[in-house]
Protein backbone atom coordinates (compact mmCIF):
# COMPACT_ATOMS: atom_id res chain seq x y z
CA UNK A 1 68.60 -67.16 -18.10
CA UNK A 2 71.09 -68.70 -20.13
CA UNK A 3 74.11 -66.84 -21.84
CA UNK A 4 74.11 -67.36 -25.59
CA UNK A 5 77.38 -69.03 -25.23
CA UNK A 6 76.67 -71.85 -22.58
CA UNK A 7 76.59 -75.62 -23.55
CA UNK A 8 73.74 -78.35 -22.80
CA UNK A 9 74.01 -81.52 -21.84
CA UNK A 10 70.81 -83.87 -22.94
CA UNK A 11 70.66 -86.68 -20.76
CA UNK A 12 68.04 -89.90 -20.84
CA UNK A 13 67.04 -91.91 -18.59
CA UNK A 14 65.64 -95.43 -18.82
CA UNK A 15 62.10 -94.44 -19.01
CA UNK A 16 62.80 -91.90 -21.99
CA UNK A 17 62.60 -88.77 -19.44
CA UNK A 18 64.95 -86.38 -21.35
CA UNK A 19 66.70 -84.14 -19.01
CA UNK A 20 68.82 -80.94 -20.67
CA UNK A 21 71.55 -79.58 -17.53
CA UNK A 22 74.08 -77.25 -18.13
CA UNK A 23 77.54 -78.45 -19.21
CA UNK A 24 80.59 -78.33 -16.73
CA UNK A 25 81.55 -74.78 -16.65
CA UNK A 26 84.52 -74.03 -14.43
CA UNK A 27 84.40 -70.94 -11.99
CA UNK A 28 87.59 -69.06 -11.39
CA UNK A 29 86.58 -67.68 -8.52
CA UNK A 30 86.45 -70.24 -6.25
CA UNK A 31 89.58 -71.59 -4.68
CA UNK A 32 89.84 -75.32 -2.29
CA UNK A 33 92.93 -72.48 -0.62
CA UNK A 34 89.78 -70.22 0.19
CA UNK A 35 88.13 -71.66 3.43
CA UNK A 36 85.76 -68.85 2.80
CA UNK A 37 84.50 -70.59 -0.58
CA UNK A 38 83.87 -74.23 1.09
CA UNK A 39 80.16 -73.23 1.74
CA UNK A 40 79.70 -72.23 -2.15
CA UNK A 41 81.36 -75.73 -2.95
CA UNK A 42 79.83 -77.70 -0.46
CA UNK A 43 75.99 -76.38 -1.78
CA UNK A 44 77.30 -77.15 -5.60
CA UNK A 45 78.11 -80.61 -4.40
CA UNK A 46 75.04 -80.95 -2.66
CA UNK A 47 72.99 -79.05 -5.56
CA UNK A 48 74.32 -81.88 -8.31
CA UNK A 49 74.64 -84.58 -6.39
CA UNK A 50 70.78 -84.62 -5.84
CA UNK A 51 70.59 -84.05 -9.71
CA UNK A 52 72.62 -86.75 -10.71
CA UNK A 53 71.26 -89.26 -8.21
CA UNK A 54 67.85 -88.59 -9.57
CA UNK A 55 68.93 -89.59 -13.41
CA UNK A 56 71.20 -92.53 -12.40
CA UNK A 57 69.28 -94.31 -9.62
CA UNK A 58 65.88 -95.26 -11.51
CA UNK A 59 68.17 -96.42 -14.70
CA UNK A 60 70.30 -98.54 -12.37
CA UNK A 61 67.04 -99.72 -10.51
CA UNK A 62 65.45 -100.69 -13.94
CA UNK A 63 68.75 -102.55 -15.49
CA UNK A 64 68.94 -104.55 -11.83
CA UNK A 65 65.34 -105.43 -12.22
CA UNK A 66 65.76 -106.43 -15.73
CA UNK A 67 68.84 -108.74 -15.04
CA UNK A 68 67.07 -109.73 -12.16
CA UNK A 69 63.92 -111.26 -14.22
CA UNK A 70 66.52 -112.12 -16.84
CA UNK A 71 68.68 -114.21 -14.66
């Protein structure tokens, strides 16, 4: 569930599919010092890195295609 207080990010992709992710929050208790955090990091970076490849990918596919028949 979402605190009252956390920030939303819409986000469109070139079909009109509206995502809504959370905004960037930082967390303070994780530390690139702390070799015992690199797991937590490593799944975040894994975790949003699907998430963003998802909404960039099939714009990027459709603008190459467009160009493509364009050119």
């Amino acid at each position: 569930m979402r605190g009252k207080d956390e920030k939303l990010l819409d986000i469109f992709n070139s079909n009109g599919k509206r995502f809504i992710i959370p905004a960037y929050q930082r967390n303070y208790d994780l530390s690139i010092n702390n070799e015992s955090d690199w797991e937590r990091m490593a799944e975040y970076h894994s975790v949003w890195s699907k998430k963003i490849y998802d909404v960039l990918v099939p714009y990027v596919r459709d603008y190459v295609r467009a160009k493509t028949i364009d050119a």
